[in-house]
PDB file of N, CA and C in Angstrom:
ATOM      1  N   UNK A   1     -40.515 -40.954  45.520  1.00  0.00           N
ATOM      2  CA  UNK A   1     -39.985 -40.670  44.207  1.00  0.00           C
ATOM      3  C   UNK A   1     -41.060 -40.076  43.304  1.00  0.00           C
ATOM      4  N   UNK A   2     -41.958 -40.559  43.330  1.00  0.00           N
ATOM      5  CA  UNK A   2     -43.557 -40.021  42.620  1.00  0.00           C
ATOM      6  C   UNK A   2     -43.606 -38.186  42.807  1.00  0.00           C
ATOM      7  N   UNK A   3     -43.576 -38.164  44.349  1.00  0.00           N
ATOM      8  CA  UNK A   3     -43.904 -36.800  44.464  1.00  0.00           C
ATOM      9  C   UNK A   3     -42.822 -36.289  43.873  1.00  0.00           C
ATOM     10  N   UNK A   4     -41.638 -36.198  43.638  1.00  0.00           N
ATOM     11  CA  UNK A   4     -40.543 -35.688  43.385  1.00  0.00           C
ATOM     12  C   UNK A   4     -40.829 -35.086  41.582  1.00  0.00           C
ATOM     13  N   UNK A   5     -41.022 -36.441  41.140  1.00  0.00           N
ATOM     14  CA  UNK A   5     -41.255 -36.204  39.719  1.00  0.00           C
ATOM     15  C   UNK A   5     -42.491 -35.695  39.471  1.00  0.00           C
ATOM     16  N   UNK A   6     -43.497 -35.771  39.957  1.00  0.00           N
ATOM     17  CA  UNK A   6     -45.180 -34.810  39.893  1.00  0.00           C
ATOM     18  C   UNK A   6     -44.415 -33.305  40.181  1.00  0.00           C
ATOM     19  N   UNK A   7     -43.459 -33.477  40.932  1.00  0.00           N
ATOM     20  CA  UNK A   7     -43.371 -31.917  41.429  1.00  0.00           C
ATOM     21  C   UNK A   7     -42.405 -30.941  40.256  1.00  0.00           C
ATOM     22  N   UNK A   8     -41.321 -31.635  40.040  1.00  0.00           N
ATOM     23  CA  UNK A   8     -40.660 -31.698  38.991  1.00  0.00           C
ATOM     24  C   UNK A   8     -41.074 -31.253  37.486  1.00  0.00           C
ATOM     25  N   UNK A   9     -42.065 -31.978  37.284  1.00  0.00           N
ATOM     26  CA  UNK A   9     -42.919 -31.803  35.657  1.00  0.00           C
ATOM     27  C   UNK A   9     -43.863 -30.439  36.469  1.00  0.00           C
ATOM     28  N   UNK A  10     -44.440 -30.705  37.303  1.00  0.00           N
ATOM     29  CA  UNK A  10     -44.954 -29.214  37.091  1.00  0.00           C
ATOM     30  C   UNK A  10     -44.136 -27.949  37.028  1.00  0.00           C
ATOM     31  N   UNK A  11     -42.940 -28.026  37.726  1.00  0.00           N
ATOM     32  CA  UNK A  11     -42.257 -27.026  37.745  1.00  0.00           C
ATOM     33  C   UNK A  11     -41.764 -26.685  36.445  1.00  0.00           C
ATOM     34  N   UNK A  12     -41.237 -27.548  35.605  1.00  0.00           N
ATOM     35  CA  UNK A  12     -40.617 -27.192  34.502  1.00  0.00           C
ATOM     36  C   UNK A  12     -41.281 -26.768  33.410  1.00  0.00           C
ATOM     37  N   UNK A  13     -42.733 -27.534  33.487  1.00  0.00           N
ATOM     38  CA  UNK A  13     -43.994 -27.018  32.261  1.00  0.00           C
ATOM     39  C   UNK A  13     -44.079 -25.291  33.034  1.00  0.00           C
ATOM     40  N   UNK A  14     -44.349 -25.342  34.402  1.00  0.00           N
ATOM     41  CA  UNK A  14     -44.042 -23.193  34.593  1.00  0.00           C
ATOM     42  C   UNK A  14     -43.318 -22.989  34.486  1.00  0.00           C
ATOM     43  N   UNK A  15     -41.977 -23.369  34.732  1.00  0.00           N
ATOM     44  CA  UNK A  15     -41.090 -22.612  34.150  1.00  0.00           C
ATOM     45  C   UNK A  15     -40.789 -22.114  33.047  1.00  0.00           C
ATOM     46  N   UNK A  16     -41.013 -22.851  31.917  1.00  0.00           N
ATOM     47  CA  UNK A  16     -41.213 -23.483  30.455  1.00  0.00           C
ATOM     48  C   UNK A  16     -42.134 -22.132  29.889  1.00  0.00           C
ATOM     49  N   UNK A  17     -43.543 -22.271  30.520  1.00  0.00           N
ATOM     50  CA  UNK A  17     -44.661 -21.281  30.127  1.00  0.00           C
ATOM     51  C   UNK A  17     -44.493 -19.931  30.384  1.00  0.00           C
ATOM     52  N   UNK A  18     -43.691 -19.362  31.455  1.00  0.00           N
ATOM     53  CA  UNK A  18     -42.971 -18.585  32.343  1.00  0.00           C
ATOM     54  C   UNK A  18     -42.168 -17.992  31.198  1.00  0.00           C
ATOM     55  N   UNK A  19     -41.536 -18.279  31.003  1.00  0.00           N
ATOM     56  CA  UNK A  19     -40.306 -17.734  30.029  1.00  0.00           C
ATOM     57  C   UNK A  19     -40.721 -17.630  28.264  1.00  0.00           C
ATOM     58  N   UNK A  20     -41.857 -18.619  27.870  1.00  0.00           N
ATOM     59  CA  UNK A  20     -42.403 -18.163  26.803  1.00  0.00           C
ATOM     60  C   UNK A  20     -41.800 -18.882  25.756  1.00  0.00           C
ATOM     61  N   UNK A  21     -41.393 -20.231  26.091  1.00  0.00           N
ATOM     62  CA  UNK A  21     -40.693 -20.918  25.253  1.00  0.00           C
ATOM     63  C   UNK A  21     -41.798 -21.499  24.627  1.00  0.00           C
ATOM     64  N   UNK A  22     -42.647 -22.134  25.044  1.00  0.00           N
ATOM     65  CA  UNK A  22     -43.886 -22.448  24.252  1.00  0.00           C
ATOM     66  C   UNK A  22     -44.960 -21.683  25.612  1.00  0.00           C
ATOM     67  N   UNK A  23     -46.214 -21.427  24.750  1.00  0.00           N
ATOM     68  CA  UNK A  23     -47.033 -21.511  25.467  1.00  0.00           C
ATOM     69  C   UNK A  23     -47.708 -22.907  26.612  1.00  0.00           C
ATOM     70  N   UNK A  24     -48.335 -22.347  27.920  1.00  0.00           N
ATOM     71  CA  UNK A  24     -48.628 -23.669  28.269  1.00  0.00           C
ATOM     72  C   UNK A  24     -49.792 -24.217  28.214  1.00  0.00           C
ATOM     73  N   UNK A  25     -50.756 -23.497  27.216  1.00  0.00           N
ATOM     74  CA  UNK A  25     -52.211 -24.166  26.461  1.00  0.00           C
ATOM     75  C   UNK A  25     -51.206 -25.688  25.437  1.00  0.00           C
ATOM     76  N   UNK A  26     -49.953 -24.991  24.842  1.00  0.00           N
ATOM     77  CA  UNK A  26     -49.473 -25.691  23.888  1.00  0.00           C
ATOM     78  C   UNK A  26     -48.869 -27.275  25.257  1.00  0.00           C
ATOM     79  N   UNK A  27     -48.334 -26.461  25.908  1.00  0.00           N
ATOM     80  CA  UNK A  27     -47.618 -27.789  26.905  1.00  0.00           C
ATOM     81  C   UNK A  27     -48.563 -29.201  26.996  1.00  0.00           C
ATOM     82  N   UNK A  28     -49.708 -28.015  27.696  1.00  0.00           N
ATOM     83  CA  UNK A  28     -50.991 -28.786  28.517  1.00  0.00           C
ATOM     84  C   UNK A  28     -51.548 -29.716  26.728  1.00  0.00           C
ATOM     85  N   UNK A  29     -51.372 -29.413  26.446  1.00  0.00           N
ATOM     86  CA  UNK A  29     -52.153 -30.209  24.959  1.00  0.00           C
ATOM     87  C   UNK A  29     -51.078 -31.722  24.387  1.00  0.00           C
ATOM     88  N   UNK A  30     -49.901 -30.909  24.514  1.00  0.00           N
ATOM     89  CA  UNK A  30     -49.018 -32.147  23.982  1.00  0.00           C
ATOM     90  C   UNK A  30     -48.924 -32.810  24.996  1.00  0.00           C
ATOM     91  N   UNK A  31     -48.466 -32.775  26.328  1.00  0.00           N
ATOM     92  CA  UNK A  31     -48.016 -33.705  27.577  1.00  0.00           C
ATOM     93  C   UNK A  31     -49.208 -34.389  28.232  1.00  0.00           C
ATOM     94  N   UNK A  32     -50.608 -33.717  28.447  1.00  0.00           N
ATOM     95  CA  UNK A  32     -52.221 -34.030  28.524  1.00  0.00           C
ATOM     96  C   UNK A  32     -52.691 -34.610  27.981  1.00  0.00           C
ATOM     97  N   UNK A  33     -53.419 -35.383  28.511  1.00  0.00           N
ATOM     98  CA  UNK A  33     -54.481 -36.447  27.350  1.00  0.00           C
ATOM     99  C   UNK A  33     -55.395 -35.690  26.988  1.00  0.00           C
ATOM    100  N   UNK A  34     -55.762 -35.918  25.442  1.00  0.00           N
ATOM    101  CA  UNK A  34     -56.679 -35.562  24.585  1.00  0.00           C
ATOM    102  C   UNK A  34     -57.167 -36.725  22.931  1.00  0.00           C
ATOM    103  N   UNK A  35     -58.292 -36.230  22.973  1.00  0.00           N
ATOM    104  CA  UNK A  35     -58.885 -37.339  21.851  1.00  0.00           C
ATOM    105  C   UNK A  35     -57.729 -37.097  20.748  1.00  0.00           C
ATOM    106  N   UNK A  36     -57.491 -35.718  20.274  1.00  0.00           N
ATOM    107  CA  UNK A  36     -56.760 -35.670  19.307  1.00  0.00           C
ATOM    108  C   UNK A  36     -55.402 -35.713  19.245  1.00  0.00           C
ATOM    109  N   UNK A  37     -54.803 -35.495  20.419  1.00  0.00           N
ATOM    110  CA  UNK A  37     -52.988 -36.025  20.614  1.00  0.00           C
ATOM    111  C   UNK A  37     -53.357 -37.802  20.408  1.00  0.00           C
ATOM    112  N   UNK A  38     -54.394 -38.126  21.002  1.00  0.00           N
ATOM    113  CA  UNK A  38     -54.217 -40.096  21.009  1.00  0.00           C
ATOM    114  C   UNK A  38     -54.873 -39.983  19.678  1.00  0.00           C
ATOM    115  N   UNK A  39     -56.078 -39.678  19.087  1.00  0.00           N
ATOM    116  CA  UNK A  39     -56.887 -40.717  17.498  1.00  0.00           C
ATOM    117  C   UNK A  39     -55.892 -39.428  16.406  1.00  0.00           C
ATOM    118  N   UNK A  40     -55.903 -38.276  17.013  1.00  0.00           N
ATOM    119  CA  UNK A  40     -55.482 -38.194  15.641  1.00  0.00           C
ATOM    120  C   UNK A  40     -53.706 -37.835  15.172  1.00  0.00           C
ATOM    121  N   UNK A  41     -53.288 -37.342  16.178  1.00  0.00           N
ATOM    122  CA  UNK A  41     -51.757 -37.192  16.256  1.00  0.00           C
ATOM    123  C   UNK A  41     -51.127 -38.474  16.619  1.00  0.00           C
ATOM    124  N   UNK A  42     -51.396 -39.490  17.254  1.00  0.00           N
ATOM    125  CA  UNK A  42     -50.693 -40.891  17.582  1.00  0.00           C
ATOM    126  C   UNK A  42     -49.983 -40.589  18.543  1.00  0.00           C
ATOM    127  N   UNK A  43     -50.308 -39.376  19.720  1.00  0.00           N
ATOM    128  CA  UNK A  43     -49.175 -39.206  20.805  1.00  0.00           C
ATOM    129  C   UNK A  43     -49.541 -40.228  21.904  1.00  0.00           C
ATOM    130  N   UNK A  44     -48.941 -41.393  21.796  1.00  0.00           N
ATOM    131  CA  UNK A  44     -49.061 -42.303  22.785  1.00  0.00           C
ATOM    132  C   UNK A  44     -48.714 -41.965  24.181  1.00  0.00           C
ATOM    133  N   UNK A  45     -47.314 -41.425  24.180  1.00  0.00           N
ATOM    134  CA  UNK A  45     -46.777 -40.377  25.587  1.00  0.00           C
ATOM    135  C   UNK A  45     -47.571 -40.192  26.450  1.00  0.00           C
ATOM    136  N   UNK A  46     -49.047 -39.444  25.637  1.00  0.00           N
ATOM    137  CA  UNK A  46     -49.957 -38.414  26.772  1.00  0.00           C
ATOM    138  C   UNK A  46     -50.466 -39.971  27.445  1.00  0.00           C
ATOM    139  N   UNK A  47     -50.841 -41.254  27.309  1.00  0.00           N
ATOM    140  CA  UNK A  47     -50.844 -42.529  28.828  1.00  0.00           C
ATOM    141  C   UNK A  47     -50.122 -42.100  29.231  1.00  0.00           C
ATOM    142  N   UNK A  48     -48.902 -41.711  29.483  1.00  0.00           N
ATOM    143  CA  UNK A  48     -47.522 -41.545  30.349  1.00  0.00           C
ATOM    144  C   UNK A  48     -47.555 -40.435  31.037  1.00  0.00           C
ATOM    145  N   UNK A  49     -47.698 -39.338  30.123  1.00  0.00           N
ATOM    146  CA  UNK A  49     -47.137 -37.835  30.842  1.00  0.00           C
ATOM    147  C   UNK A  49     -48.584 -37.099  31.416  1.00  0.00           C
ATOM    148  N   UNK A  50     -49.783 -37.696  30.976  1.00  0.00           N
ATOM    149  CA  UNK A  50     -50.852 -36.569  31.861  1.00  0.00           C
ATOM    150  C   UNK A  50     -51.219 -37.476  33.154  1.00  0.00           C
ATOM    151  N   UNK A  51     -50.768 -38.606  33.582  1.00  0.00           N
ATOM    152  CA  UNK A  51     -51.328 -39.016  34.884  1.00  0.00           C
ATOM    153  C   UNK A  51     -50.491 -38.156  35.716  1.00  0.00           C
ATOM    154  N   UNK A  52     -49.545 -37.362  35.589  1.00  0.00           N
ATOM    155  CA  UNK A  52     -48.372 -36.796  36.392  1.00  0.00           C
ATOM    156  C   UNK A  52     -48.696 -35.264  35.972  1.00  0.00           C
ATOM    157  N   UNK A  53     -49.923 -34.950  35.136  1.00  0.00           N
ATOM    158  CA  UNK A  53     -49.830 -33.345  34.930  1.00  0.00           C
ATOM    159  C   UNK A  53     -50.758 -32.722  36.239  1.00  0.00           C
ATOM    160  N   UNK A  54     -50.575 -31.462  36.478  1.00  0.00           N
ATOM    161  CA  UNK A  54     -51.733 -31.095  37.450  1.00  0.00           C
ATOM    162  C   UNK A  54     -52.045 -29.606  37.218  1.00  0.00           C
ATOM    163  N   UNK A  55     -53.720 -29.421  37.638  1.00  0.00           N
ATOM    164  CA  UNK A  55     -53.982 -28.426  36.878  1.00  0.00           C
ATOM    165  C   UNK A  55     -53.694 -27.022  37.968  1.00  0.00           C
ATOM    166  N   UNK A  56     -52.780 -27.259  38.701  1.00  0.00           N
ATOM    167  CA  UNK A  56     -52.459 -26.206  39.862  1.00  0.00           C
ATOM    168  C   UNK A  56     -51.985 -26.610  40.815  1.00  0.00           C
ATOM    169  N   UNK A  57     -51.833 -25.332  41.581  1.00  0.00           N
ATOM    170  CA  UNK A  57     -50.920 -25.976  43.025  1.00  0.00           C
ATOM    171  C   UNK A  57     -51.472 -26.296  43.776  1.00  0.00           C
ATOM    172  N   UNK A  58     -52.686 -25.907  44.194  1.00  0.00           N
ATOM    173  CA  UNK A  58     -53.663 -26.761  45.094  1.00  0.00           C
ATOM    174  C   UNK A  58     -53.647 -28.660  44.897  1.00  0.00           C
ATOM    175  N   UNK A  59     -54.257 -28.769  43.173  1.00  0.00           N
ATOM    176  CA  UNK A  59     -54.414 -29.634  42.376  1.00  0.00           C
ATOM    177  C   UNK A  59     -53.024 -30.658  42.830  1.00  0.00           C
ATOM    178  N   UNK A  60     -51.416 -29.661  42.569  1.00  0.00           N
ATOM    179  CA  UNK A  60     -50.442 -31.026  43.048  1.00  0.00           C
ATOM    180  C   UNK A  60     -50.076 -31.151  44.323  1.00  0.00           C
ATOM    181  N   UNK A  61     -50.472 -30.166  45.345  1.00  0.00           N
ATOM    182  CA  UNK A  61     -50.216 -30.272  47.009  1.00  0.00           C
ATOM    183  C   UNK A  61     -51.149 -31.357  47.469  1.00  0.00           C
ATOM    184  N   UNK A  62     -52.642 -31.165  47.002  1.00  0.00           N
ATOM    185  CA  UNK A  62     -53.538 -32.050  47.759  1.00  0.00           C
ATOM    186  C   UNK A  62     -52.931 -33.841  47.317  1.00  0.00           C
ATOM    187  N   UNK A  63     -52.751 -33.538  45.867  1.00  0.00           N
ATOM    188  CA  UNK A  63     -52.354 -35.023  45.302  1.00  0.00           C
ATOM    189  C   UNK A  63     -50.980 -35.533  46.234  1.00  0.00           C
ATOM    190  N   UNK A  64     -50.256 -34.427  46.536  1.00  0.00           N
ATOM    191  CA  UNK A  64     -48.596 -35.312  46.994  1.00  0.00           C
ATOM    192  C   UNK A  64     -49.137 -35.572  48.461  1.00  0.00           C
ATOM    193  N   UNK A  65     -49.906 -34.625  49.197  1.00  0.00           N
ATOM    194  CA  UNK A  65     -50.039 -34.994  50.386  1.00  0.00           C
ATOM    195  C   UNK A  65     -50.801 -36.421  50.955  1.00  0.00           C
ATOM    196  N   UNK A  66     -52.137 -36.829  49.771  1.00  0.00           N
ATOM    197  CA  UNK A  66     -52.500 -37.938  49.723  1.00  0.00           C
ATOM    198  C   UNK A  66     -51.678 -39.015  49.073  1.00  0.00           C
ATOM    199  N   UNK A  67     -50.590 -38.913  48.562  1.00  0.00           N
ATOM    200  CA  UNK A  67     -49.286 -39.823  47.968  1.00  0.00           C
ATOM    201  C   UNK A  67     -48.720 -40.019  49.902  1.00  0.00           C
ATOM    202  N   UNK A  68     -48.328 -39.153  50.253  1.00  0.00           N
ATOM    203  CA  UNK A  68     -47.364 -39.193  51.208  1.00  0.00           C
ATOM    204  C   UNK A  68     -48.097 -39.807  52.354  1.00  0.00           C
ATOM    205  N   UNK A  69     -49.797 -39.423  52.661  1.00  0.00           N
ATOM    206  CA  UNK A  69     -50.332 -40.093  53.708  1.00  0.00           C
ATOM    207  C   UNK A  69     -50.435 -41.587  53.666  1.00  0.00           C
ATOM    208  N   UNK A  70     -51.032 -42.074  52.122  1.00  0.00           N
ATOM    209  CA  UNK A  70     -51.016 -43.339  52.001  1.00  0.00           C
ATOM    210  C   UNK A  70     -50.346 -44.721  51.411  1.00  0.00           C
ATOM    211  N   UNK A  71     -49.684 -43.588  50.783  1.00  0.00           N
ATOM    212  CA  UNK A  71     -48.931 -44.836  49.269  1.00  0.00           C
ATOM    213  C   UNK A  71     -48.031 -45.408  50.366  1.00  0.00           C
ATOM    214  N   UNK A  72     -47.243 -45.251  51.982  1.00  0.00           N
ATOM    215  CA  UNK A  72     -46.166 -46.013  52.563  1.00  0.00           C
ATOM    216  C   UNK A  72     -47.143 -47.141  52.651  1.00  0.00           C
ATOM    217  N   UNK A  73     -48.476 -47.160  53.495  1.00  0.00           N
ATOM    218  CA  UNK A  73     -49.322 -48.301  53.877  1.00  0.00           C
ATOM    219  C   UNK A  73     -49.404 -49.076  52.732  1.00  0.00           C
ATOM    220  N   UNK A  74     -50.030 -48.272  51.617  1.00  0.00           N
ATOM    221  CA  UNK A  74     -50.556 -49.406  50.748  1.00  0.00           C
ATOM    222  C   UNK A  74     -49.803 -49.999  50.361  1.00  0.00           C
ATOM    223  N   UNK A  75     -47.861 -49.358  49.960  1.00  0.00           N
ATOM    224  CA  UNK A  75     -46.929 -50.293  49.920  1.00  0.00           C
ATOM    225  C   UNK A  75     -46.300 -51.420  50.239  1.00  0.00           C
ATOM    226  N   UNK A  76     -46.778 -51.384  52.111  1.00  0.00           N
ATOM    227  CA  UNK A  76     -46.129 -51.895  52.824  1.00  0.00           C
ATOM    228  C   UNK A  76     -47.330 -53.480  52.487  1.00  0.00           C
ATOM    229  N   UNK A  77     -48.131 -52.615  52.818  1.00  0.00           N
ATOM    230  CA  UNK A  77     -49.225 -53.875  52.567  1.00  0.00           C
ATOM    231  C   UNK A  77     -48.922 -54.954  51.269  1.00  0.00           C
ATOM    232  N   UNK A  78     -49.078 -54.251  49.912  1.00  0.00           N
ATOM    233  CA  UNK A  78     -48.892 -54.743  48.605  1.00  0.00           C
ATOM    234  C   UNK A  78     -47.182 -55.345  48.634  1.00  0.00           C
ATOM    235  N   UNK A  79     -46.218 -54.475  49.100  1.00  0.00           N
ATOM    236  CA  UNK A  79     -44.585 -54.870  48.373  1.00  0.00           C
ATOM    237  C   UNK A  79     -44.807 -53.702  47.430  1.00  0.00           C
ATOM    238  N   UNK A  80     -43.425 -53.454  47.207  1.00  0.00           N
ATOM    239  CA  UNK A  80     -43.168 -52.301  46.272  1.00  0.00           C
ATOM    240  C   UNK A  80     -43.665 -53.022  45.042  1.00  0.00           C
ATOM    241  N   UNK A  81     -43.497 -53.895  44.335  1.00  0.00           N
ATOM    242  CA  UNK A  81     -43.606 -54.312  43.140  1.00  0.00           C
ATOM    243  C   UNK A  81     -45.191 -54.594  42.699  1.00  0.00           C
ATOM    244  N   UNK A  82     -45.859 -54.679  43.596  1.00  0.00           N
ATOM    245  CA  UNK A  82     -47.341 -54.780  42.915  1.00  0.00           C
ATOM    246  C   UNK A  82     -47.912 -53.295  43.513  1.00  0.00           C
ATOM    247  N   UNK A  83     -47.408 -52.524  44.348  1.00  0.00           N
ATOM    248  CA  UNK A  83     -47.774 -51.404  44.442  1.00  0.00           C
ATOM    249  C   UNK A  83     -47.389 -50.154  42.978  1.00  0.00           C
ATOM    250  N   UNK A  84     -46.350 -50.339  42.554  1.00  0.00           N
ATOM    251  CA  UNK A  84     -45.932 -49.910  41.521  1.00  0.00           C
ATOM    252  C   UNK A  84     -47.222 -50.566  40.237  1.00  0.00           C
ATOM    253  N   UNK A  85     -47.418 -51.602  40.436  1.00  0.00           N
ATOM    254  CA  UNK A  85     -48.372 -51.704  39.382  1.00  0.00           C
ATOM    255  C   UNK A  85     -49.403 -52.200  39.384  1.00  0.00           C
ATOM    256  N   UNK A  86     -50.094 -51.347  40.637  1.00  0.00           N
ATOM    257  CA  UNK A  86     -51.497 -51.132  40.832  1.00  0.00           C
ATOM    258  C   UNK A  86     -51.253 -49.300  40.612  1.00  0.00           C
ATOM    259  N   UNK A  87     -50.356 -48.290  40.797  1.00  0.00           N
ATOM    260  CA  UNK A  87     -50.339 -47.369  40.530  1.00  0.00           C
ATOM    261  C   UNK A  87     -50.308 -47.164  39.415  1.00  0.00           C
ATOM    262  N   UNK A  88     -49.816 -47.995  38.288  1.00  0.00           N
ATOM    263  CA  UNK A  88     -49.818 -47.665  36.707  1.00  0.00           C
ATOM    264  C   UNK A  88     -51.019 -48.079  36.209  1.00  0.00           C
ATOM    265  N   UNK A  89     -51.844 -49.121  36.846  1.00  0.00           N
ATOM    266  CA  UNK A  89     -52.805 -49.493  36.009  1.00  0.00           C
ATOM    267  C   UNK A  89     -53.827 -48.938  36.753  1.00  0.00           C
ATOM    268  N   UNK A  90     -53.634 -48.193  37.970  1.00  0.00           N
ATOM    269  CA  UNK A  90     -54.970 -47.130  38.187  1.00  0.00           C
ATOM    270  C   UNK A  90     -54.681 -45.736  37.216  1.00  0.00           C
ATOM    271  N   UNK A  91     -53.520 -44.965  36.815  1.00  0.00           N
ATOM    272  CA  UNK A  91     -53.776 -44.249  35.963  1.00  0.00           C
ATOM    273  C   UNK A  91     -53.892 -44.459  34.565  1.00  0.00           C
ATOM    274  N   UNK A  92     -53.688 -45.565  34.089  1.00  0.00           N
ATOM    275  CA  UNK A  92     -54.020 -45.912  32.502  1.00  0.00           C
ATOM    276  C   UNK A  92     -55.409 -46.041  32.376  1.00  0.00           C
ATOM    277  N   UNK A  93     -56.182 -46.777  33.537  1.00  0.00           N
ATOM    278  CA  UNK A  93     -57.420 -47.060  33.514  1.00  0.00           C
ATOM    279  C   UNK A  93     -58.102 -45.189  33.633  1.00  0.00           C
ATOM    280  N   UNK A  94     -57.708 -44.815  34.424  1.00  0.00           N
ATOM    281  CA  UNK A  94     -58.008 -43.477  34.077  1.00  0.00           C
ATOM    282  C   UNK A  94     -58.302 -42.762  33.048  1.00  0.00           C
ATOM    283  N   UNK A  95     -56.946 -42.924  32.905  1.00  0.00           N
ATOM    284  CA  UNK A  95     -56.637 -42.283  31.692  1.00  0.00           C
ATOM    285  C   UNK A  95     -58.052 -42.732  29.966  1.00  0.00           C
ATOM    286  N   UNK A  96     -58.422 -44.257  30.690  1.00  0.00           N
ATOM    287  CA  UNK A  96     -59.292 -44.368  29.430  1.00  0.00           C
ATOM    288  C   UNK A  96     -60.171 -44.473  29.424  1.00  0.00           C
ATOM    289  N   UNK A  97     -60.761 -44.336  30.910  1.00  0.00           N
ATOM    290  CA  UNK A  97     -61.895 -43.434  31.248  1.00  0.00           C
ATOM    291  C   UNK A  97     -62.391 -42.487  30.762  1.00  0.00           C
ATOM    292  N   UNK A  98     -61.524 -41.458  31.107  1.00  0.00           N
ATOM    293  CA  UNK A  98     -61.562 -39.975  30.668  1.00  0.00           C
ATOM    294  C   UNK A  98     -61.928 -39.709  29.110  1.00  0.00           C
ATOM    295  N   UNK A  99     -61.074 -40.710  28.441  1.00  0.00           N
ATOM    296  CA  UNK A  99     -60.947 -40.692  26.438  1.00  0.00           C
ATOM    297  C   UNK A  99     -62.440 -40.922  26.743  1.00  0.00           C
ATOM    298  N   UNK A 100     -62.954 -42.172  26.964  1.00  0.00           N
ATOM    299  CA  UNK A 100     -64.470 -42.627  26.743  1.00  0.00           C
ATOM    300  C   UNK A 100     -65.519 -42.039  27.069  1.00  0.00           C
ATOM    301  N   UNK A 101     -65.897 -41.182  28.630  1.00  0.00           N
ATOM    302  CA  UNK A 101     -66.306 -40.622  29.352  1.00  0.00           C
ATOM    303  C   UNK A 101     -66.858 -39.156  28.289  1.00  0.00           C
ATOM    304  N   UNK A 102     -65.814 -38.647  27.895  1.00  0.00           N
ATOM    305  CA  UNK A 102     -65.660 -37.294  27.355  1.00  0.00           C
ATOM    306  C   UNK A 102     -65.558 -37.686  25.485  1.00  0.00           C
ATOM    307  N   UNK A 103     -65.835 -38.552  25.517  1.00  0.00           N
ATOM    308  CA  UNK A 103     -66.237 -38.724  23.713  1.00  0.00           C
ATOM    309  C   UNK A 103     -67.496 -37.922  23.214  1.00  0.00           C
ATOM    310  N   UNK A 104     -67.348 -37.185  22.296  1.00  0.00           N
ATOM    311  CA  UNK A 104     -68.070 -36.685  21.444  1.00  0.00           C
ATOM    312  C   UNK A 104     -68.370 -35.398  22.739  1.00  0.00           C
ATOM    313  N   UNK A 105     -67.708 -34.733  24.072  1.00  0.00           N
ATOM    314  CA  UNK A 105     -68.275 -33.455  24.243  1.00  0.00           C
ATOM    315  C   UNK A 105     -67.981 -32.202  24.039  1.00  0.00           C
ATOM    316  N   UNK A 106     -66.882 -32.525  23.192  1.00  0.00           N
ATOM    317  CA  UNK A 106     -66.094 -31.447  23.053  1.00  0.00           C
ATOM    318  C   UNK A 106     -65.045 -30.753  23.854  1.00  0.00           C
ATOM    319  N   UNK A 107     -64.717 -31.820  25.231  1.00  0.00           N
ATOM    320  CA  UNK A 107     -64.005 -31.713  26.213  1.00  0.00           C
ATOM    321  C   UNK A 107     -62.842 -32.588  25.969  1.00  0.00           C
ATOM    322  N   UNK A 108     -61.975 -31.908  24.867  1.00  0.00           N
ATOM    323  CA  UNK A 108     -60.828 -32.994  24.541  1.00  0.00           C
ATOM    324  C   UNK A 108     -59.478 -32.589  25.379  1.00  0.00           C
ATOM    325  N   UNK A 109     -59.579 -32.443  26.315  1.00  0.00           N
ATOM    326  CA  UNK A 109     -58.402 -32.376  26.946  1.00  0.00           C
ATOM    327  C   UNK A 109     -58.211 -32.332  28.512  1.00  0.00           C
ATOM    328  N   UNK A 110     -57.245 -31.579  29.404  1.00  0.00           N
ATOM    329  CA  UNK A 110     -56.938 -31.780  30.742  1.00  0.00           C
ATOM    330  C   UNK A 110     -56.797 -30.623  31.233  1.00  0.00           C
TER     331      UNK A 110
END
């Protein structure tokens, strides 16, 4: 289901950028984590929507193919239910990594 929806959001942010409905500097900024969508706009979302953004097709093939090689094991191992949330709290932790990591370099975004 993961890959489906990783595959999904990318398609529709190109499609989206493709057609010129917004730009996708604008996409990548609102749906992406950045210092200033989280401290200064309050877009809480971007925890949600940039663990699932990718910066290309390489970027979401290599990711689904390592989804598809391992996430059955680690499932099977964990149970769906703590596998599901060891997957959310490895990308939140990420995710606030990245905010901290990249404070003050002028690298506010994805």
């Amino acid at each position: 289901m993961l890959v489906g929806i990783r595959t999904a959001l990318f398609l529709v942010v190109g499609l989206i950028s493709r057609v010129n409905l917004v730009s996708h500097e604008q996409l990548v900024g609102f749906l992406g984590l950045s210092h200033i969508g989280i401290l200064h706009h309050l877009w809480i979302h971007q925890f949600l929507t940039a663990p699932l953004m990718h910066g290309g097709v390489a970027h979401l093939l290599f990711n689904m193919l390592a989804l598809w090689m391992l996430a059955p094991a680690v499932e099977q191992t964990l149970g769906r239910g703590r596998y599901i949330v060891l997957s959310i709290l490895c990308a939140e932790c990420s995710m606030v990594g990245f905010l901290l990591f990249n404070l003050g370099t002028g690298n506010d975004g994805l």
